[in-house]
Protein backbone atom coordinates (compact mmCIF):
# COMPACT_ATOMS: atom_id res chain seq x y z
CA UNK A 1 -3.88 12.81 -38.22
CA UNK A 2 -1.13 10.65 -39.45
CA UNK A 3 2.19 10.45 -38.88
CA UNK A 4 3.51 12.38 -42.07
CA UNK A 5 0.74 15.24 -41.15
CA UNK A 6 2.15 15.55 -37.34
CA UNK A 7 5.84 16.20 -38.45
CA UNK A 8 4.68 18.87 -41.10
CA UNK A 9 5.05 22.92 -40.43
CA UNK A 10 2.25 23.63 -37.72
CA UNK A 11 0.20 26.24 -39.23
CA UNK A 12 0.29 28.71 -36.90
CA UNK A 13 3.06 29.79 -38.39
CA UNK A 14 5.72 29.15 -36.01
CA UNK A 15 8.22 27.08 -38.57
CA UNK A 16 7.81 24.28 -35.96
CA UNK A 17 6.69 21.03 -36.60
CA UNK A 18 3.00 20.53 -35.80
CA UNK A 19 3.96 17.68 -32.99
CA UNK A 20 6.02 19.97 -31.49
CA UNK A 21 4.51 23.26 -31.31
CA UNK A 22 0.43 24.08 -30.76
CA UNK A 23 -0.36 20.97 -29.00
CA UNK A 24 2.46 21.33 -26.31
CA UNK A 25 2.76 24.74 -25.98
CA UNK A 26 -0.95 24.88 -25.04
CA UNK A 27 -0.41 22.50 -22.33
CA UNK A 28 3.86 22.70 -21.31
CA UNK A 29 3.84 18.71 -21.29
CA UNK A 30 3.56 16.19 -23.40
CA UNK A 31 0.62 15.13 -25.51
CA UNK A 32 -1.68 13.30 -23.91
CA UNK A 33 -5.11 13.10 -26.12
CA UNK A 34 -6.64 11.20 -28.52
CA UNK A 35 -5.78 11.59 -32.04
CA UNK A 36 -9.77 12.41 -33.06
CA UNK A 37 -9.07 15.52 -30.72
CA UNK A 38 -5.83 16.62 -32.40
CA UNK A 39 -7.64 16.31 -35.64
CA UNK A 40 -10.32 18.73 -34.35
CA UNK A 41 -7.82 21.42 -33.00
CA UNK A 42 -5.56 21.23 -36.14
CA UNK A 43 -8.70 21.80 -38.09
CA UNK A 44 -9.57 24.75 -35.47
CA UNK A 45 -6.21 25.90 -35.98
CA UNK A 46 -6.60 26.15 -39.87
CA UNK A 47 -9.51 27.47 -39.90
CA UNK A 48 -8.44 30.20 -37.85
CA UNK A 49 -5.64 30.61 -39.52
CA UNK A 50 -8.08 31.49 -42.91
CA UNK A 51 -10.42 33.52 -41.87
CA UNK A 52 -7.24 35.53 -40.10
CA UNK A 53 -5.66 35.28 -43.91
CA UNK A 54 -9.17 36.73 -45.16
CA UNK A 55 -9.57 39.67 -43.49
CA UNK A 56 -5.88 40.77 -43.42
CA UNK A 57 -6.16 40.49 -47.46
CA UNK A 58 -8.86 42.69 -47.47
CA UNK A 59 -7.31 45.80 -45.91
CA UNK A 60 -3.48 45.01 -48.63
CA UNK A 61 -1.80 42.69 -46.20
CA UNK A 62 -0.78 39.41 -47.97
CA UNK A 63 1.84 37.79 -44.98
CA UNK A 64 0.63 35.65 -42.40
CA UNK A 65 0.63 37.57 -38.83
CA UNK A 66 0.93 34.39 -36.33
CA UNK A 67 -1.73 35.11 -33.79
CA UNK A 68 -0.79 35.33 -30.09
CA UNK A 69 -0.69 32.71 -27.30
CA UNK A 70 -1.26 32.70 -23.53
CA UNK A 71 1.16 30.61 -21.99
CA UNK A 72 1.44 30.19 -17.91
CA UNK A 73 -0.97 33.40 -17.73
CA UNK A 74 1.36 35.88 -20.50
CA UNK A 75 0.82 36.33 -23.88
CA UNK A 76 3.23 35.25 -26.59
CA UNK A 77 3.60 36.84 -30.18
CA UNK A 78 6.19 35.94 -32.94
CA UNK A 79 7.66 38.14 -35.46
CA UNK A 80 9.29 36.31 -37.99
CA UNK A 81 11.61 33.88 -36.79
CA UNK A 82 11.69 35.85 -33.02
CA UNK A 83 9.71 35.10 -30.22
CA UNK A 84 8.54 37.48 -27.63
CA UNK A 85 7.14 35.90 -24.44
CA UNK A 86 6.33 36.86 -20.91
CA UNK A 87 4.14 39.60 -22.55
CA UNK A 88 1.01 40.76 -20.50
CA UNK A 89 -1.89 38.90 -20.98
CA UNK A 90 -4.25 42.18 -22.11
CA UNK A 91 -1.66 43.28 -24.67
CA UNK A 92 -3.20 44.67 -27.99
CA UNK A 93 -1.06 43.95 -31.16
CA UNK A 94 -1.17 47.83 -31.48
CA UNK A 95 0.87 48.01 -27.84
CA UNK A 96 2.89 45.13 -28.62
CA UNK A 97 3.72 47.31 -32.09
CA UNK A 98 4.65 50.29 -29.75
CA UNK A 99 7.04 47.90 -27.48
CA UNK A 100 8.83 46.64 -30.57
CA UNK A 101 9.28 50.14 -31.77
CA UNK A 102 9.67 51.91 -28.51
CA UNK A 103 12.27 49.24 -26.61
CA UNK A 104 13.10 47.10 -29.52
CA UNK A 105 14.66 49.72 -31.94
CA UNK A 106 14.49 52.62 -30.45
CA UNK A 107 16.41 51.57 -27.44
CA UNK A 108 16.69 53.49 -23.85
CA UNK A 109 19.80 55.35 -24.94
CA UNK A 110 17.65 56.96 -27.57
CA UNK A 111 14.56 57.63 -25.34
CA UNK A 112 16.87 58.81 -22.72
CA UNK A 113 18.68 61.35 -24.90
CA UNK A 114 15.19 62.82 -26.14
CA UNK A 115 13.80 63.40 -22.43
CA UNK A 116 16.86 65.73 -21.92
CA UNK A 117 15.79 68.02 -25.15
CA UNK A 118 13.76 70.87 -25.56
CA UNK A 119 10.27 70.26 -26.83
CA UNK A 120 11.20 71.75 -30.26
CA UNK A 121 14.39 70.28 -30.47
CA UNK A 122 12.94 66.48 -29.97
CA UNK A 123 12.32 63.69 -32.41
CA UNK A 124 8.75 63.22 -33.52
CA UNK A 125 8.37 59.68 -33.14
CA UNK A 126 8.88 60.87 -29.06
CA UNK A 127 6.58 63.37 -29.52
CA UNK A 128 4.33 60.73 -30.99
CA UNK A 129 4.51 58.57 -28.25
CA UNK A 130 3.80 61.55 -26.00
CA UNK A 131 0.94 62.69 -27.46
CA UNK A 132 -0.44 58.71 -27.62
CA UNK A 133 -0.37 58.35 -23.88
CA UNK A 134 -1.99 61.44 -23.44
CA UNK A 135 -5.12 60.26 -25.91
CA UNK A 136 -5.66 56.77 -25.16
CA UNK A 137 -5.63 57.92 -21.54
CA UNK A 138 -8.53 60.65 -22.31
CA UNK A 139 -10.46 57.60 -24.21
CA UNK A 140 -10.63 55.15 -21.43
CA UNK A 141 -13.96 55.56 -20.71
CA UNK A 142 -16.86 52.83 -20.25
CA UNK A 143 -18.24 54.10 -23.60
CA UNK A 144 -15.58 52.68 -25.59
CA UNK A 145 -14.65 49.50 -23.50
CA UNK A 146 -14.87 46.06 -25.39
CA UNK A 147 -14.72 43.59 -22.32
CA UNK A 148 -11.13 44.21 -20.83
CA UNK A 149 -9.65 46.38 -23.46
CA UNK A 150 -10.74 49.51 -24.61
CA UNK A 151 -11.51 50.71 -28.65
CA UNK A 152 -11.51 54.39 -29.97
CA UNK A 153 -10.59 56.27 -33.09
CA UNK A 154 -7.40 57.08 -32.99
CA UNK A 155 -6.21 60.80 -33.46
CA UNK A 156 -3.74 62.30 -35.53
CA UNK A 157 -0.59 61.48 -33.81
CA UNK A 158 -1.48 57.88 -32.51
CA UNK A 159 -2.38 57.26 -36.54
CA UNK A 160 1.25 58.45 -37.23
CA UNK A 161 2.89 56.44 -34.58
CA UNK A 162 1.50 53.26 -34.91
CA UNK A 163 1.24 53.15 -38.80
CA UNK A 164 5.26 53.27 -38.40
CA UNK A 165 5.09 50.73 -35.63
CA UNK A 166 3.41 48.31 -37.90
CA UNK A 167 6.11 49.42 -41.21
CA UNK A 168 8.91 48.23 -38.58
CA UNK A 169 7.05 44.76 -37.43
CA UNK A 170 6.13 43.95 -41.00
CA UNK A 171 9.64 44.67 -42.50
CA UNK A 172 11.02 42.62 -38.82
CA UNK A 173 8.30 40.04 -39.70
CA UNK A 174 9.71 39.62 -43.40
CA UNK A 175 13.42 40.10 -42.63
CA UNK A 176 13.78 43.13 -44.12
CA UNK A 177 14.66 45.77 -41.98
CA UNK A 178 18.64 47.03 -42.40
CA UNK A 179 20.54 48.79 -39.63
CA UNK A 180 21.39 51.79 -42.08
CA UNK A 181 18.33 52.49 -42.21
CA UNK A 182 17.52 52.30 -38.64
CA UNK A 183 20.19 55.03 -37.88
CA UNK A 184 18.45 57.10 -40.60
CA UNK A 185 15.12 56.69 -39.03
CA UNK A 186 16.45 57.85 -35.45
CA UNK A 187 18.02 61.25 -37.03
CA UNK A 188 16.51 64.22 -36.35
CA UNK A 189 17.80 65.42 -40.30
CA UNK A 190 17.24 62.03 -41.71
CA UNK A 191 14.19 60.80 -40.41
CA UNK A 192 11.14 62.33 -43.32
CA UNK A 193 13.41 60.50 -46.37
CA UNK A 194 13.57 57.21 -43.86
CA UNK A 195 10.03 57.13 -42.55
CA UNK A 196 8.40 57.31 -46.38
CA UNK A 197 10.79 55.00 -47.69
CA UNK A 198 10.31 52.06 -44.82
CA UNK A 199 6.44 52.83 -45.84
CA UNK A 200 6.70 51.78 -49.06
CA UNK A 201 9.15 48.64 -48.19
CA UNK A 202 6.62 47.86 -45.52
CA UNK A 203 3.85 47.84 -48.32
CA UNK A 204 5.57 45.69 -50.47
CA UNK A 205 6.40 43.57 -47.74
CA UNK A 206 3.01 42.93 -46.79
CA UNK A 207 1.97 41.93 -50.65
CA UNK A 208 4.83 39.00 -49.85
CA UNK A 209 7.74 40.70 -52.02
CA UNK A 210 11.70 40.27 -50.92
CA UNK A 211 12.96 43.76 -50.38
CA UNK A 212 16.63 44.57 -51.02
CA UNK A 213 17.70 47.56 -49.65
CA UNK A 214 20.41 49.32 -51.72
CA UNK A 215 23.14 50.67 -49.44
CA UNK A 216 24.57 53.56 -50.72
CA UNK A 217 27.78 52.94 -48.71
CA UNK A 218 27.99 49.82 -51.24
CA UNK A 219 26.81 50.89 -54.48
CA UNK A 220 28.55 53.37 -55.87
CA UNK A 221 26.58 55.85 -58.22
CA UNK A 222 23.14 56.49 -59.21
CA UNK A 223 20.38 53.73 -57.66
CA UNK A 224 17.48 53.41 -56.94
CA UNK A 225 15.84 52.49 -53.20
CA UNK A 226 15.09 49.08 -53.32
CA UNK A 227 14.49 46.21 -55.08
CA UNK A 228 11.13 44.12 -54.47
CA UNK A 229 11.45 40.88 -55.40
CA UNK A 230 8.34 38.57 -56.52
CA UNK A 231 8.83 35.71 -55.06
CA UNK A 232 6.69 34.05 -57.29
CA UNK A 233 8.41 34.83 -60.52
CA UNK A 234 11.91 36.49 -61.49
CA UNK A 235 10.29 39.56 -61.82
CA UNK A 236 12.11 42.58 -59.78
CA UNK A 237 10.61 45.93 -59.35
CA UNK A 238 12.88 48.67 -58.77
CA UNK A 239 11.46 51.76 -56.11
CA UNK A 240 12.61 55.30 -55.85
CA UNK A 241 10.76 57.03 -53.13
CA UNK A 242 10.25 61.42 -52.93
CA UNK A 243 9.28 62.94 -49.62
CA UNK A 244 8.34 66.73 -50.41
CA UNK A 245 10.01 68.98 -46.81
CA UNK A 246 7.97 71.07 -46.19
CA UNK A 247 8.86 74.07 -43.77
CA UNK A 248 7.73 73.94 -40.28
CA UNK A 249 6.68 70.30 -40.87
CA UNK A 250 8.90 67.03 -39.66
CA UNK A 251 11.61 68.79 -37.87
CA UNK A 252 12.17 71.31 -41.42
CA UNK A 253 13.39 74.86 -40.24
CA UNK A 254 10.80 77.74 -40.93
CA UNK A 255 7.14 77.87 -40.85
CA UNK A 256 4.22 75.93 -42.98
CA UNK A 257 2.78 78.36 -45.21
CA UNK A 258 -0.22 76.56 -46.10
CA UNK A 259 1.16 75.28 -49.70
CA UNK A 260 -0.21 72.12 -51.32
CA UNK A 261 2.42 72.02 -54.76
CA UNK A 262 5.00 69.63 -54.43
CA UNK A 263 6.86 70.45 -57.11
CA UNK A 264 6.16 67.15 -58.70
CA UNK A 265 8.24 67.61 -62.36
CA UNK A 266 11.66 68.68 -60.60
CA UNK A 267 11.30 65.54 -58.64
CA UNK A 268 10.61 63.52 -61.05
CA UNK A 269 13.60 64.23 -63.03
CA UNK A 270 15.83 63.72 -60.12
CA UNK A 271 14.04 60.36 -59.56
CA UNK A 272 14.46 59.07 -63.47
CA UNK A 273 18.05 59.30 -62.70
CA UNK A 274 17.95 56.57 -60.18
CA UNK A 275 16.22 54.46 -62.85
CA UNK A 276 18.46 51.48 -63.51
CA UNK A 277 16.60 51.07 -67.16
CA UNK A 278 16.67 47.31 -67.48
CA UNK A 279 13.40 46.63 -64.98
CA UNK A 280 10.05 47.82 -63.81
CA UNK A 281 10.88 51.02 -62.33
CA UNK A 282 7.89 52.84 -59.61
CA UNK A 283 8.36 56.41 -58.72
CA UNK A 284 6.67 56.96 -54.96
CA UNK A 285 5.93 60.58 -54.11
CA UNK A 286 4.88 61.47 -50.65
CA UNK A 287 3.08 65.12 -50.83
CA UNK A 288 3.39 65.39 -47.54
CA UNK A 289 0.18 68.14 -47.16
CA UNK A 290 -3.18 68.56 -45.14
CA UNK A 291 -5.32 65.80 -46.35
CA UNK A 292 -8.55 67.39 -47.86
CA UNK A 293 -11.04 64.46 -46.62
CA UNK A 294 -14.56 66.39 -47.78
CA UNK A 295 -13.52 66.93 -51.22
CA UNK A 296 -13.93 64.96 -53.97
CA UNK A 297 -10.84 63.18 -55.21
CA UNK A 298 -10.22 65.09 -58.62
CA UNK A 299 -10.89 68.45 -56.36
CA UNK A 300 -8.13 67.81 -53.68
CA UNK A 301 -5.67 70.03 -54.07
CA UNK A 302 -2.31 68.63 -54.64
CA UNK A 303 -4.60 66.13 -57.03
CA UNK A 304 -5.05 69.15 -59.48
CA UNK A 305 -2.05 69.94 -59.50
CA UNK A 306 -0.51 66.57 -60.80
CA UNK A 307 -3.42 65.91 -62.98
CA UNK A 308 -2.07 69.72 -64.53
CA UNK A 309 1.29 68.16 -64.62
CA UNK A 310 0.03 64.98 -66.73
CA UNK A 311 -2.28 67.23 -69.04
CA UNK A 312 1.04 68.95 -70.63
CA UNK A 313 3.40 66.11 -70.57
CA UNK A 314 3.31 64.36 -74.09
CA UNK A 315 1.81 61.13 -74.41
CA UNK A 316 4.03 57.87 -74.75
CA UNK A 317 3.60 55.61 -77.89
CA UNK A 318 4.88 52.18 -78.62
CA UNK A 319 7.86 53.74 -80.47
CA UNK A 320 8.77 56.09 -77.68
CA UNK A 321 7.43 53.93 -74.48
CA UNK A 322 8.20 55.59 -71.08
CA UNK A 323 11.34 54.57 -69.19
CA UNK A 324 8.96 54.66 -65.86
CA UNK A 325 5.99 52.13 -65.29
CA UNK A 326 3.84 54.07 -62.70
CA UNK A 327 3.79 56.78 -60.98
CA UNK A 328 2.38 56.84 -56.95
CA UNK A 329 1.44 59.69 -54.85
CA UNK A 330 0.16 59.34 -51.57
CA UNK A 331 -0.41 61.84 -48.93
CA UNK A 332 -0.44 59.71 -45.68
CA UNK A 333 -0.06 63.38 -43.64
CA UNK A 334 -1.36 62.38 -40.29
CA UNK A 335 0.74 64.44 -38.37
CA UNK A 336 -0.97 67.41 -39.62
CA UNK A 337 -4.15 66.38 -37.74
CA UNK A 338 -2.48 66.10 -34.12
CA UNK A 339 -5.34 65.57 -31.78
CA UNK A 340 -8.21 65.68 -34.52
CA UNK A 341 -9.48 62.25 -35.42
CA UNK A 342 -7.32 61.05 -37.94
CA UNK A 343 -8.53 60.68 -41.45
CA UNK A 344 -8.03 57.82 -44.29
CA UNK A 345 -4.66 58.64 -46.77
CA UNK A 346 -4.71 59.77 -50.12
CA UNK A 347 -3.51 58.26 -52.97
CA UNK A 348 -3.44 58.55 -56.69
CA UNK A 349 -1.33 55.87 -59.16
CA UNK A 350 -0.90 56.95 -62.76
CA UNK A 351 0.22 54.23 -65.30
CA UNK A 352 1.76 54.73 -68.66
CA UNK A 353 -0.40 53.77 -71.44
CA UNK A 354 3.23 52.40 -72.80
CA UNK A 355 6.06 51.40 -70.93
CA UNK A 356 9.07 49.93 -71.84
CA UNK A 357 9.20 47.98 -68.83
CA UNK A 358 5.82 46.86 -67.46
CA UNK A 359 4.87 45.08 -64.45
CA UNK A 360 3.91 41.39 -65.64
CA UNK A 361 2.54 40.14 -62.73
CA UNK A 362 -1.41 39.64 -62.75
CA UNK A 363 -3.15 41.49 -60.38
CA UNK A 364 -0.71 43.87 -59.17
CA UNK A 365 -2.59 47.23 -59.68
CA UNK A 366 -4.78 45.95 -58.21
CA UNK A 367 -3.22 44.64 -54.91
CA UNK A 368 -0.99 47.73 -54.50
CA UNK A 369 -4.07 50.06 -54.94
CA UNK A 370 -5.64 47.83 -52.06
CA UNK A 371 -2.94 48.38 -49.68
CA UNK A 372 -2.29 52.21 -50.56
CA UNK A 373 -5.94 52.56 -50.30
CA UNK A 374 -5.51 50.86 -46.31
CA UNK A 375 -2.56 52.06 -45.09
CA UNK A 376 -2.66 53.47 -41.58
CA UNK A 377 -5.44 51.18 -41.10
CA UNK A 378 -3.62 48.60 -38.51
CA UNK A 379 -5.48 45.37 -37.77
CA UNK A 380 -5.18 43.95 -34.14
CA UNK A 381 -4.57 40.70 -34.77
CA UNK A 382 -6.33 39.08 -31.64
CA UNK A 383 -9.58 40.63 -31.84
CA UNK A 384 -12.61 40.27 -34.49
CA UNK A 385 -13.25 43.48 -35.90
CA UNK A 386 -16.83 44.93 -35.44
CA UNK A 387 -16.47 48.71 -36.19
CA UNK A 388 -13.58 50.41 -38.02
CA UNK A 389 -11.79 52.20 -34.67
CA UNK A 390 -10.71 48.52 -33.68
CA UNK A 391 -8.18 48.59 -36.45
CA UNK A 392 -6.37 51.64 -37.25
């Protein structure tokens, strides 16, 4: 390796310079090998770095996820432009997730406050957490050990928790993660409208787009969630996100009666007026129902219903395109599964055969159906995956 090649970004991922990163943090000195063997753990390191790129892309997730490092006997992971050393060595990313959430944002004040409250009265992230010791302390059995860790499927609540876990990291990872809606996500009142719409930021995060949350504190009048950027073009995408409340679910007053309509039209309308009508525009609905896993998509449910919806609403032409280019449900309800073994989301995108604005950007049906299709599924970034309970 040449001198140019030594002072470029080493591609881990740090933002260090090659010279000054791997090679000594491996060792805490200075380099002293030859420069055939720095070729061959660059190329080691790149390779890695590839087939880590490969398999995230299969499951939606386009952002590099540095993998750890054991330094002096702890384990070191990076978010972003933060490091976090002094780890244990027999982390999992999916603990590491929890400690970001848990210590990171949540903070002890928080915690503290919810161990004083009654059981009904506390915050279901807590209850979450909660219910996670109490099921990956059932699983540790011999059965499910992979040499010092061990690997299960994970039940409802432990899908719950750490799919928001990860949402957090990536939108931490990407810079993207605004104090407003922090506060929002710690409320009791607040926190179904937060959690759906740091989903869909976290999404779009992971496909590599620049989210801009819109503080409403700042913007006066109707708008929209966010924008996502493309960083690869001018394009911006503007998001509205709908969580359907539900009674009895998510800290809603009353009791679940068993209902699967979502009322899909009346929020729809209220969305369209957050539509700033000069850009893409996405409506995301969250149905927020019990997942129907043995039946056939087109017989789920809440699925007939908005196909119903569709079947009377006229169709668009190009003289009368439609102000909205897509339309995304999703039904990511693990927390109706609690300890049953949590089940993959549901999803359904609808596109308008003309739109006034439509999303230019090749491939991006595509990608977004790929990471709707895998969300929840939360890859550990250390391990190679051999069965699907290793990433969840």
């Amino acid at each position: 390796m040449n001198g140019s090649e030594r002072n470029k970004k080493c591609p881990c991922g740090s933002g260090k310079k090659w010279k000054n990163c791997c090679p000594n943090i491996a060792t805490g000195k200075k380099l002293e090998i030859s420069q055939e063997e720095i070729d061959i753990l660059y190329g080691k390191i790149m390779e890695e770095k590839l087939s880590r790129r490969n398999r995230l892309e299969k499951i939606g997730i386009f952002i590099d996820f540095v993998k750890p490092m054991i330094f002096n006997g702890r384990k070191v992971w990076a978010l972003g432009s933060r490091i976090y050393h002094e780890r244990p060595e027999r982390e999992t990313f999916h603990e590491f997730l929890l400690f970001i959430l848990i210590q990171q944002v949540l903070g002890k004040e928080w915690w503290e406050l919810q161990e004083t409250l009654a059981e009904n009265e506390q915050h279901h992230i807590y209850r979450s957490f909660k219910k996670w010791q109490e099921w990956a302390l059932k699983n540790q059995l011999d059965s499910n050990r992979i040499g010092n860790i061990w690997s299960f499927f994970p039940d409802g609540w432990s899908r719950s928790l750490i799919s928001l876990a990860f949402d957090i990291a990536s939108l931490i990872h990407t810079d993207h993660l605004p104090d407003d809606i922090l506060h929002r996500l710690k409320s009791y009142d607040e926190y179904q409208s937060a959690r759906y719409e740091i989903a869909i930021a976290a999404i779009f995060a992971r496909l590599g787009y620049k989210i801009e949350f819109l503080n409403e504190k700042k913007i006066k009048g109707k708008h929209c969630e966010f924008f996502a950027h493309d960083k690869s073009s001018s394009e911006v995408i503007a998001v509205e996100v709908k969580s359907k409340e539900r009674a009895g679910i998510l800290h809603i007053d009353g009791t679940y009666n068993g209902e699967y309509w979502a009322h899909i039209k009346r929020a729809k309308r209220k969305a369209m007026k957050q539509n700033p009508k000069d850009k893409p525009f996405l409506i995301f609905f969250d149905i927020n129902a019990p997942q129907a896993p043995d039946l056939p998509p087109f017989e789920k449910p809440w699925i007939e219903e908005v196909k119903k919806l569709h079947d009377k609403t006229l169709l668009n032409s190009p003289e009368n395109p439609d102000l909205c280019s897509g339309e995304l449900f999703t039904n990511y309800s693990f927390h109706y599964q609690e300890e049953n073994q949590a089940t993959p989301g549901e999803y359904l995108v609808t596109i308008p055969l003309y739109s006034k604005f439509p999303i230019n950007k090749p491939g991006f049906w595509d990608t977004i159906q790929l990471a709707l299709n895998n969300y929840g599924n939360v890859p550990n970034l250390d391990i190679e995956y051999e069965k699907e309970s290793e990433y969840f």
